[in-house]
Structures are given as structure tokens and as C-alpha cells.
PDB file of N, CA and C in Angstrom:
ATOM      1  N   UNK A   1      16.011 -40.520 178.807  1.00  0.00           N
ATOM      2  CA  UNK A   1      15.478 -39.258 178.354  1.00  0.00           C
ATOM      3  C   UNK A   1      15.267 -39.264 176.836  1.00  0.00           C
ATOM      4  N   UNK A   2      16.059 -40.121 175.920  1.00  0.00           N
ATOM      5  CA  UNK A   2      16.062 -39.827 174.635  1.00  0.00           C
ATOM      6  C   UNK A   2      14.618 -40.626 174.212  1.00  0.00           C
ATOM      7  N   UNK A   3      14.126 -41.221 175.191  1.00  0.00           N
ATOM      8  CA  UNK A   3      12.895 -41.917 174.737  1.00  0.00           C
ATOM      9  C   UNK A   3      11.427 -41.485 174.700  1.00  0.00           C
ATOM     10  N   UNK A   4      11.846 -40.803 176.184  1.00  0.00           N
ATOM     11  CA  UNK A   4      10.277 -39.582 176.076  1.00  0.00           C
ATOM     12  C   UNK A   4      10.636 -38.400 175.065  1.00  0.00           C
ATOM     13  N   UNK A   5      11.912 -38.058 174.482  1.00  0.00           N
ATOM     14  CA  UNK A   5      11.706 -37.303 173.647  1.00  0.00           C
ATOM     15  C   UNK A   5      11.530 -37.454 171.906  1.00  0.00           C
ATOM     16  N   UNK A   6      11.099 -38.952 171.249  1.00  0.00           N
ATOM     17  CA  UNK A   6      11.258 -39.917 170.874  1.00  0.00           C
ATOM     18  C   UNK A   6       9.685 -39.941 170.896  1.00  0.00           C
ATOM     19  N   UNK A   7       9.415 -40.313 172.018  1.00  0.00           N
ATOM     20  CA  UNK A   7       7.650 -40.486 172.594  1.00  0.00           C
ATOM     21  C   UNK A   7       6.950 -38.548 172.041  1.00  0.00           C
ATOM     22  N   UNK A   8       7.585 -37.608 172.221  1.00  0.00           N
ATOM     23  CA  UNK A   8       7.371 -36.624 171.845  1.00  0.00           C
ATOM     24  C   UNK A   8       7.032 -35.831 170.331  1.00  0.00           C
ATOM     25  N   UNK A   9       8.534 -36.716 170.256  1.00  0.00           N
ATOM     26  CA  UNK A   9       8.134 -36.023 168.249  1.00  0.00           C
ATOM     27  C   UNK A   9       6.975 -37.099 167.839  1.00  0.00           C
ATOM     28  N   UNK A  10       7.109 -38.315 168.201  1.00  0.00           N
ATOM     29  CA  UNK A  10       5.899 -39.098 167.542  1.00  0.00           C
ATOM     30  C   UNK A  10       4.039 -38.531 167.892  1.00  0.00           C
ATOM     31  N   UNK A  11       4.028 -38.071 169.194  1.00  0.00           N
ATOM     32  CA  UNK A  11       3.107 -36.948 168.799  1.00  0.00           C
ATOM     33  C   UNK A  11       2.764 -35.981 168.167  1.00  0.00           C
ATOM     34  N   UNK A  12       3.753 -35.216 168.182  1.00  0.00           N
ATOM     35  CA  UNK A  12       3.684 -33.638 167.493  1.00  0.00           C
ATOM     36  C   UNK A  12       3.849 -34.181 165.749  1.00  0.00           C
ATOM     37  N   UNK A  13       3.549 -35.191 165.359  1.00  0.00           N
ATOM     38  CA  UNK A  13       4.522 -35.430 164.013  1.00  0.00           C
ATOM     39  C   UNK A  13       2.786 -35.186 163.197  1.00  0.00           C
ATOM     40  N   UNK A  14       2.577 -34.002 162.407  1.00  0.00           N
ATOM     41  CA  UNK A  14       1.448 -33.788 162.076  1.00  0.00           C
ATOM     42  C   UNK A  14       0.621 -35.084 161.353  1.00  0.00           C
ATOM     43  N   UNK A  15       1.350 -35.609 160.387  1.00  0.00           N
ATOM     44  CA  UNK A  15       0.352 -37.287 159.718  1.00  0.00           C
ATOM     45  C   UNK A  15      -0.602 -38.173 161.516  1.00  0.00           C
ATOM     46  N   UNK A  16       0.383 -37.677 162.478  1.00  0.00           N
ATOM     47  CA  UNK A  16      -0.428 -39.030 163.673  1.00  0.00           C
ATOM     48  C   UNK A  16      -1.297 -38.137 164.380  1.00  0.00           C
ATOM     49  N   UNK A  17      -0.491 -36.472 164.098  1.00  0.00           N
ATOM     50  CA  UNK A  17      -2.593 -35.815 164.732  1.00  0.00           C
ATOM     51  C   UNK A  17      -3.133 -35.522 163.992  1.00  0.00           C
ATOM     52  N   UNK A  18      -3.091 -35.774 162.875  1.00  0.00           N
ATOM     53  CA  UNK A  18      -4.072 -35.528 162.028  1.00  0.00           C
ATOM     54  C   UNK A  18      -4.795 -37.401 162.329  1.00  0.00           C
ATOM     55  N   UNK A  19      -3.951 -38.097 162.028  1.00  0.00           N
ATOM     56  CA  UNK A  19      -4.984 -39.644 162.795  1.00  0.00           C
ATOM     57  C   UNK A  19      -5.973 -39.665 163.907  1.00  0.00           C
ATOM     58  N   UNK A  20      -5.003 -39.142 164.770  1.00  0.00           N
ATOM     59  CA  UNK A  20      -5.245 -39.007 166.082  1.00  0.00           C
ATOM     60  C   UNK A  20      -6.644 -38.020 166.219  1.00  0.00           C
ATOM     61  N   UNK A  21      -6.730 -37.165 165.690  1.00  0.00           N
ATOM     62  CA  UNK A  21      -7.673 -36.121 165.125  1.00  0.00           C
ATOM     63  C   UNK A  21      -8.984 -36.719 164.977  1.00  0.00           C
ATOM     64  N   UNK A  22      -8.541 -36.926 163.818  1.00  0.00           N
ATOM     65  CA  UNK A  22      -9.620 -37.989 163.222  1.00  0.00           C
ATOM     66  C   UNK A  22     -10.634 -39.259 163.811  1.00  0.00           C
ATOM     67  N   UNK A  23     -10.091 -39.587 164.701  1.00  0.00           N
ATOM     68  CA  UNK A  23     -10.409 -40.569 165.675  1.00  0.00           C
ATOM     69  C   UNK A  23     -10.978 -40.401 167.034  1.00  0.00           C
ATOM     70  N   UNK A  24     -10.506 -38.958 167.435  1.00  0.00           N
ATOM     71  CA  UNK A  24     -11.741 -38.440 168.090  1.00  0.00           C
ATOM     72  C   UNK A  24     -12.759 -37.824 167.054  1.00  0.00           C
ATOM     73  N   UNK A  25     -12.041 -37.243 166.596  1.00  0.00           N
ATOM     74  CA  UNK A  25     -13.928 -36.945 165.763  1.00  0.00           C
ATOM     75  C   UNK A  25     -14.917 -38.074 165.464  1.00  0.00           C
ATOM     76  N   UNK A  26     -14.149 -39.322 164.981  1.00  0.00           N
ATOM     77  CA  UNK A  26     -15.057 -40.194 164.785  1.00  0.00           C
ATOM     78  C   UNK A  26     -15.568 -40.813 166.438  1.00  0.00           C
ATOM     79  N   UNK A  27     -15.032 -40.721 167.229  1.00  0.00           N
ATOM     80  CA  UNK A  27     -15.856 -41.030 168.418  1.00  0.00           C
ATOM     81  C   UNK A  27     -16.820 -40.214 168.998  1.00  0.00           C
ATOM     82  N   UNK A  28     -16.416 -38.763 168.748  1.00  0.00           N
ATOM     83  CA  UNK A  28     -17.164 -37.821 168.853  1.00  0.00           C
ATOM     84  C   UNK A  28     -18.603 -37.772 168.151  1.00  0.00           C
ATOM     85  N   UNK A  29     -18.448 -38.132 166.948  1.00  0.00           N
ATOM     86  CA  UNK A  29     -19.746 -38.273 166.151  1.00  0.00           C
ATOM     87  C   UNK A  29     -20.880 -39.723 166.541  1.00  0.00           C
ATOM     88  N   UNK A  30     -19.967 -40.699 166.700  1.00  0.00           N
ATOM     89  CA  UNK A  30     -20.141 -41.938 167.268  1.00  0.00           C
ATOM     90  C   UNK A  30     -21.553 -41.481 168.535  1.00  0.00           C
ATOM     91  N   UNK A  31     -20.539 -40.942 169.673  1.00  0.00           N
ATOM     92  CA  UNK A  31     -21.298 -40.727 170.921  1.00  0.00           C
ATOM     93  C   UNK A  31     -22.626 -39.534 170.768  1.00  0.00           C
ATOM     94  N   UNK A  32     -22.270 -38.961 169.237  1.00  0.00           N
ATOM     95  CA  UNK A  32     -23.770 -37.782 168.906  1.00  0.00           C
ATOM     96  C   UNK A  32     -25.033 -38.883 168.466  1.00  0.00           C
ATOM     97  N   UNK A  33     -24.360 -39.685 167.793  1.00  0.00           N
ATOM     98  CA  UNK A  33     -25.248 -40.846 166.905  1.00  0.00           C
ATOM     99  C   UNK A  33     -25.735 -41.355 167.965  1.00  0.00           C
ATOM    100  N   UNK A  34     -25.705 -42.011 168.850  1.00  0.00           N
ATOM    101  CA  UNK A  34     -25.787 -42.843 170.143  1.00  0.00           C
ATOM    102  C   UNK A  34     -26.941 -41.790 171.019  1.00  0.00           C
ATOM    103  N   UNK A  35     -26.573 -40.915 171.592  1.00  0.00           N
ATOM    104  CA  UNK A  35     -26.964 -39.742 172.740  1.00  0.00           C
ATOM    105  C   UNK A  35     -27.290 -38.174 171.610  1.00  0.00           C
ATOM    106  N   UNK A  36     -28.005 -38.563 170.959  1.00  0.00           N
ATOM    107  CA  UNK A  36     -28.089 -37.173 170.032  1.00  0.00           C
ATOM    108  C   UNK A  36     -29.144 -35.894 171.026  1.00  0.00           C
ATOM    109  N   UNK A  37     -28.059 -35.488 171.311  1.00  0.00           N
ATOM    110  CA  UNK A  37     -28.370 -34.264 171.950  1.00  0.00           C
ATOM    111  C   UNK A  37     -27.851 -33.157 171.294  1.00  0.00           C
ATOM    112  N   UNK A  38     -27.963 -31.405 172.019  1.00  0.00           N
ATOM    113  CA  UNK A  38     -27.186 -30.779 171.278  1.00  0.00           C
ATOM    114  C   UNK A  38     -25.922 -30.346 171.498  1.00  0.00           C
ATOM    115  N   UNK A  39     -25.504 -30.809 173.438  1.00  0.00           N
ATOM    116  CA  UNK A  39     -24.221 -30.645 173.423  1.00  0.00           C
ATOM    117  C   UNK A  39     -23.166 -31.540 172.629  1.00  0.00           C
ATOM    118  N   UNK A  40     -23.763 -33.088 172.587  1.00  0.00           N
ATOM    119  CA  UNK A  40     -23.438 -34.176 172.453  1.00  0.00           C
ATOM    120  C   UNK A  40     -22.679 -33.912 170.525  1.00  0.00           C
ATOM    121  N   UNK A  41     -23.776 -32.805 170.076  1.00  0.00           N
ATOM    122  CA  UNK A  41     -23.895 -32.862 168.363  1.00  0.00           C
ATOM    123  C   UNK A  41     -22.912 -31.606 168.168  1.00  0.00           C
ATOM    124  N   UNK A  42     -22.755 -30.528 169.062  1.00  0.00           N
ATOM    125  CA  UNK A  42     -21.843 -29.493 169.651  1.00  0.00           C
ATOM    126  C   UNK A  42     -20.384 -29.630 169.514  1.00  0.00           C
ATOM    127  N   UNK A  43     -20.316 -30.541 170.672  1.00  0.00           N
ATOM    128  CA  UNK A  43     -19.074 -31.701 170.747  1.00  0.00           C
ATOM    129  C   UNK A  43     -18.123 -32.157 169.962  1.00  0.00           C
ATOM    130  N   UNK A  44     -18.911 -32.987 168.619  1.00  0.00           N
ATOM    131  CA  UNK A  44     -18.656 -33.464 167.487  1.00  0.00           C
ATOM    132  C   UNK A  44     -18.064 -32.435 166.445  1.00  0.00           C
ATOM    133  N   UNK A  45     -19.300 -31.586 166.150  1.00  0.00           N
ATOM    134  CA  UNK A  45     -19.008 -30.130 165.554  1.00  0.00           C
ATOM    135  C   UNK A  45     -17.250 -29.830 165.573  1.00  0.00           C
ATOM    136  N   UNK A  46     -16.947 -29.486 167.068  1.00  0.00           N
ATOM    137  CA  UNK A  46     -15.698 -29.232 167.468  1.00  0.00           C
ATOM    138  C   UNK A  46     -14.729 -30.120 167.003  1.00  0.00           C
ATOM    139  N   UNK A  47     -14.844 -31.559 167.051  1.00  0.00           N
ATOM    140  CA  UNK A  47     -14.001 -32.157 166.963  1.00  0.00           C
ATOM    141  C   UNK A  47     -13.530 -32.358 165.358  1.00  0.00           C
ATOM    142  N   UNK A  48     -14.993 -32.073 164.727  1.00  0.00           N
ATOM    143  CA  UNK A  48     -14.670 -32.025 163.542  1.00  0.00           C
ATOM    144  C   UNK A  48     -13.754 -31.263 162.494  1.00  0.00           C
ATOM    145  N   UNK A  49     -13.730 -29.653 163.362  1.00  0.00           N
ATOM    146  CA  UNK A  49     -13.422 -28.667 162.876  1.00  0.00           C
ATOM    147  C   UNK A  49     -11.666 -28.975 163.471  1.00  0.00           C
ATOM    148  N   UNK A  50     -11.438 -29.931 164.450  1.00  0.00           N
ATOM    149  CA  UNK A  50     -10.073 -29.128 164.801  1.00  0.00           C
ATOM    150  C   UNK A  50      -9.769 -30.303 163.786  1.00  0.00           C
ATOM    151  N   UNK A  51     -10.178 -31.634 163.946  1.00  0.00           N
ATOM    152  CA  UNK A  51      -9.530 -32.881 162.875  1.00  0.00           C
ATOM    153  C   UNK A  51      -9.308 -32.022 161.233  1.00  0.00           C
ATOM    154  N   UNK A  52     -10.071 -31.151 160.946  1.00  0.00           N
ATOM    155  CA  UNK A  52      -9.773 -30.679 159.578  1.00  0.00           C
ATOM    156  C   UNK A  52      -9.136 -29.470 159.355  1.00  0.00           C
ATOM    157  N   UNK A  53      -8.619 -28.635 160.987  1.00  0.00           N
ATOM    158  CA  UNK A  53      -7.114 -27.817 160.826  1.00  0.00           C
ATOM    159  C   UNK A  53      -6.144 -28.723 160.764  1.00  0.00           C
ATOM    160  N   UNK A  54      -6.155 -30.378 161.328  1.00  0.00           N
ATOM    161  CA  UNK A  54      -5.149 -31.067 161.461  1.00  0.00           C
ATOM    162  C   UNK A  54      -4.980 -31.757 159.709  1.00  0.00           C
ATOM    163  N   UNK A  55      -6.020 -31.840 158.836  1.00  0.00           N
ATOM    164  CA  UNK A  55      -5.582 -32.053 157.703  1.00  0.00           C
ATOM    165  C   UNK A  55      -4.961 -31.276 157.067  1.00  0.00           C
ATOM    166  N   UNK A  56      -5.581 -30.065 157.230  1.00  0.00           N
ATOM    167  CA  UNK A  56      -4.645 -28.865 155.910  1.00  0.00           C
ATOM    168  C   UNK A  56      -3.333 -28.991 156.836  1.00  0.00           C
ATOM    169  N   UNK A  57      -2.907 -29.073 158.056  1.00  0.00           N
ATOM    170  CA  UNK A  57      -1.531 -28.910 158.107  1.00  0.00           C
ATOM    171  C   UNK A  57      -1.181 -29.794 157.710  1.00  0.00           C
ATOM    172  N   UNK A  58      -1.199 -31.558 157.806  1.00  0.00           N
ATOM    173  CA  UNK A  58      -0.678 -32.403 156.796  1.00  0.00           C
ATOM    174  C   UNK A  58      -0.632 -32.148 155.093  1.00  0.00           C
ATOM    175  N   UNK A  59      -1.493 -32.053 154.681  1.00  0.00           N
ATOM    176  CA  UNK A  59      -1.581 -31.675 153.577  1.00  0.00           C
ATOM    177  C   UNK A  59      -0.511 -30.843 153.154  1.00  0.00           C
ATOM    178  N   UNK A  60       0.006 -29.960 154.125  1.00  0.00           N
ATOM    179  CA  UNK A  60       0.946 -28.781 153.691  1.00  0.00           C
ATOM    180  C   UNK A  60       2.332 -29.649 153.378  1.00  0.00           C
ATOM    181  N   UNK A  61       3.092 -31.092 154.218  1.00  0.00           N
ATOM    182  CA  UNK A  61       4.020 -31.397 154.180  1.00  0.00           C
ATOM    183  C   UNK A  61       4.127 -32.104 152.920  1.00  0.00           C
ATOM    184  N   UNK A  62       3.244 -32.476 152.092  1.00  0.00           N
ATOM    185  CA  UNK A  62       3.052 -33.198 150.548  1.00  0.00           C
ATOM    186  C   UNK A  62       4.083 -34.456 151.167  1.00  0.00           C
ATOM    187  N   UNK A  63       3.558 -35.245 152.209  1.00  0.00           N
ATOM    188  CA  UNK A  63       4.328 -36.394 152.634  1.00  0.00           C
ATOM    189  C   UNK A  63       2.981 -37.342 153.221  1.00  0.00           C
ATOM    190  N   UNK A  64       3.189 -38.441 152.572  1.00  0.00           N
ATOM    191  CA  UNK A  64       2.509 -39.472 153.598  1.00  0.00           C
ATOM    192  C   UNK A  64       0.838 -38.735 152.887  1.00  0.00           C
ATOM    193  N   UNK A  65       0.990 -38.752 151.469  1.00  0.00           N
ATOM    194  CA  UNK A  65      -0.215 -38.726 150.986  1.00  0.00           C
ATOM    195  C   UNK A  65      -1.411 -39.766 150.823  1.00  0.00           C
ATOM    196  N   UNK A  66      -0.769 -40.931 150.991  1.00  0.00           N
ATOM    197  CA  UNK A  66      -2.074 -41.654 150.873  1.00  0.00           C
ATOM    198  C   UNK A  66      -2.803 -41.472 152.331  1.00  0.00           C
ATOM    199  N   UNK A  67      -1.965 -41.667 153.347  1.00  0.00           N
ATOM    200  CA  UNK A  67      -2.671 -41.665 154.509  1.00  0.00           C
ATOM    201  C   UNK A  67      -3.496 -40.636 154.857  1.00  0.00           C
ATOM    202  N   UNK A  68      -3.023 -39.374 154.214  1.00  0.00           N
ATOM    203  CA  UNK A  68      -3.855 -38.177 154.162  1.00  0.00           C
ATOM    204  C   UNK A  68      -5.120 -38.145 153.341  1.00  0.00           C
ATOM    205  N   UNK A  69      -4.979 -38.877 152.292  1.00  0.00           N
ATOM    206  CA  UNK A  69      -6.153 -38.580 151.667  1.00  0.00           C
ATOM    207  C   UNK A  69      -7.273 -39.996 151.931  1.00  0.00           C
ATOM    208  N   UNK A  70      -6.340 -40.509 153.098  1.00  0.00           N
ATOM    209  CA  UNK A  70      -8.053 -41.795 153.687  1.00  0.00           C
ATOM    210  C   UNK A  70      -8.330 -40.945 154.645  1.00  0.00           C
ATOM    211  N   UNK A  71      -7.521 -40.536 155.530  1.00  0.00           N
ATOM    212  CA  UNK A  71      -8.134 -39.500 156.871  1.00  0.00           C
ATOM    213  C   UNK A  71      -9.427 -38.373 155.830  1.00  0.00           C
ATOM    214  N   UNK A  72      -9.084 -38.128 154.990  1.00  0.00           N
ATOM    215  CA  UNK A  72      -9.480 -36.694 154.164  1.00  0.00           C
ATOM    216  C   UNK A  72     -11.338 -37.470 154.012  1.00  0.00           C
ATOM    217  N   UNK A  73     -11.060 -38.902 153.074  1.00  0.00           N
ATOM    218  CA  UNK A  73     -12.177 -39.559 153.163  1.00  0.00           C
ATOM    219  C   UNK A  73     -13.146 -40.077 154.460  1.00  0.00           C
ATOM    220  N   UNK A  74     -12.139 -40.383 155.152  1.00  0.00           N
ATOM    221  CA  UNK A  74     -12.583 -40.952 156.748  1.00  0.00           C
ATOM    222  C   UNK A  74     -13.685 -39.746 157.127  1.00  0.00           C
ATOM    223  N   UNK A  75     -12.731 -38.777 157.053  1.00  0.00           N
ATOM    224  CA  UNK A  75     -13.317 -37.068 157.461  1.00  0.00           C
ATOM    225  C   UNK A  75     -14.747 -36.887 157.244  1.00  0.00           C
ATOM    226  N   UNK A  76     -15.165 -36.993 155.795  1.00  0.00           N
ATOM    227  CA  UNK A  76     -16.011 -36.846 154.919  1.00  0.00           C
ATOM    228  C   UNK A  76     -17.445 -37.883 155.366  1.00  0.00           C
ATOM    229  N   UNK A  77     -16.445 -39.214 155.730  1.00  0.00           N
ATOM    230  CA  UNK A  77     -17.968 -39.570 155.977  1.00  0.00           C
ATOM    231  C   UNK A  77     -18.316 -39.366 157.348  1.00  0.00           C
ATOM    232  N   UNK A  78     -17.470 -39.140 158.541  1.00  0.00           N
ATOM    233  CA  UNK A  78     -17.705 -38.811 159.542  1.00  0.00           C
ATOM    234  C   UNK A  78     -18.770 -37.469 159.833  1.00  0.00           C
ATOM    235  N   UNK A  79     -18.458 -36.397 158.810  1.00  0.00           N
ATOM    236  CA  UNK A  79     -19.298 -35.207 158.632  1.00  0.00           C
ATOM    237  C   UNK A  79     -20.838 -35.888 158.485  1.00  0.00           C
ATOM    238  N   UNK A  80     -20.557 -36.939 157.118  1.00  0.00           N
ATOM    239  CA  UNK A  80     -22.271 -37.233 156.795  1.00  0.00           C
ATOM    240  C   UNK A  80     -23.167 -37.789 157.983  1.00  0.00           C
ATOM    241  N   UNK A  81     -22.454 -38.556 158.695  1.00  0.00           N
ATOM    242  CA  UNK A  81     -23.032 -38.978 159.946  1.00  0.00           C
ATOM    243  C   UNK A  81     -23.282 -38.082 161.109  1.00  0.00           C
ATOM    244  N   UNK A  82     -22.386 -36.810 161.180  1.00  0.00           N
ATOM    245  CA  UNK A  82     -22.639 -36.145 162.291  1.00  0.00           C
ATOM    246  C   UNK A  82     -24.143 -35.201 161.552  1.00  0.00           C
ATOM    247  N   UNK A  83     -24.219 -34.950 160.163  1.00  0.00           N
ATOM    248  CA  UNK A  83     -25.019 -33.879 159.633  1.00  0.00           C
ATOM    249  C   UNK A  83     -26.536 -34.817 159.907  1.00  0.00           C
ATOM    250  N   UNK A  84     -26.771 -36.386 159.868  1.00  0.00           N
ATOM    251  CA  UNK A  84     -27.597 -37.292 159.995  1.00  0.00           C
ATOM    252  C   UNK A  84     -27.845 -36.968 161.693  1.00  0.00           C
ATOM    253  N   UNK A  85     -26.692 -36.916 162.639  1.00  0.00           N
ATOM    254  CA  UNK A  85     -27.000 -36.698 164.096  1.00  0.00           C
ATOM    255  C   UNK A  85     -27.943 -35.684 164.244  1.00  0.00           C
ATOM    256  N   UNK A  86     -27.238 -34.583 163.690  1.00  0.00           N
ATOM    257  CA  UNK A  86     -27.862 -33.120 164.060  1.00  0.00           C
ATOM    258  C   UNK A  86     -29.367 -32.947 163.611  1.00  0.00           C
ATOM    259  N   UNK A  87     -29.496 -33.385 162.233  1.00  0.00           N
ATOM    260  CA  UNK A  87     -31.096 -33.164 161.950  1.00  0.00           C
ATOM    261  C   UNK A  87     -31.671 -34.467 162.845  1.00  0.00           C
ATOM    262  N   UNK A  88     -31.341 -34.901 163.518  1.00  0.00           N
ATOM    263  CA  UNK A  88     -32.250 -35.891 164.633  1.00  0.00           C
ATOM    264  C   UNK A  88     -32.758 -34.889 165.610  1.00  0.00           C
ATOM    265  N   UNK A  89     -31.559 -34.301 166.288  1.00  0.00           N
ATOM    266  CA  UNK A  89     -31.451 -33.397 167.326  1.00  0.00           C
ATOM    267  C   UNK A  89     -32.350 -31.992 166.962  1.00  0.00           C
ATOM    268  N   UNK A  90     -32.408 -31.862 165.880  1.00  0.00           N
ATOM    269  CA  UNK A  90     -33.237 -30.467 165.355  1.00  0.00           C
ATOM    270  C   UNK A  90     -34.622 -30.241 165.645  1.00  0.00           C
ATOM    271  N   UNK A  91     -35.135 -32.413 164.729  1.00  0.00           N
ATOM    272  CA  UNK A  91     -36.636 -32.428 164.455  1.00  0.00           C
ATOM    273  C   UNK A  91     -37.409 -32.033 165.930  1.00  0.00           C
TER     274      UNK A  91
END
């Protein structure tokens, strides 16, 4: 038992969803780039927005800053690529 709960905090531990976050968004944007549609660009949108409630809550623990501020960059270019999806999907 002490292991799934072990397996537990290492989820909930905000620095790995904010990773974790991040990594669907970047697949999310990935599969808009690929299939640019507008659910597809929709999708992304979402994923983007929850990966960057998952930064400001890292951000809040002032721990494990570098890793926060590559996710923060990661973030950033993931946006430029989804904003490149969407005006595909627009024209």
C-alpha cells in the first residue's frame, strides 16, 4: 500500500503536472499541426490553457525553478505553433 501511495504523491506533486501538462499540450498542438482542423485546433487551445493553470501553480512553490522556467519556454513555443495551426484552419 505504501507504494501506490508513493505512486500518488508523485502525481499530484505540481513540478510533474505541470510536465505532464505540458506534454499533452505539446501533443495536442502536434496532432492540430498534422490534422488542422477546428476541433483538432480547439483541442490544443484546451490543453494549452490547463498546461498554463499548471504553471502558475508551480510557480507559486518558488521550487524546482529551472524546470519551471523550460516548461514556461516549452509553453511559449508550443503556443507559436498552435497560433501557426489555427491561421491554417482559418484561411
Amino acid at each position: 500500500m505504501g507504494k501506490d501511495s508513493n505512486t500518488s504523491w508523485k502525481k499530484d506533486n505540481p513540478i510533474n503536472f505541470l510536465s505532464s501538462s505540458v506534454q499533452k499540450a505539446e501533443r495536442s498542438v502536434k496532432q492540430a499541426m498534422s490534422h488542422p482542423e477546428e476541433i483538432a485546433v480547439e483541442h490544443a487551445f484546451n490543453s494549452i490553457s490547463h498546461a498554463e493553470g499548471a504553471l502558475l501553480n508551480a510557480e507559486q512553490l518558488h521550487e524546482h525553478m529551472d524546470t519551471v522556467e523550460q516548461s514556461k519556454e516549452q509553453l511559449e513555443m508550443i503556443k507559436q505553433q498552435l497560433h501557426e495551426a489555427d491561421a491554417i484552419v482559418k484561411e
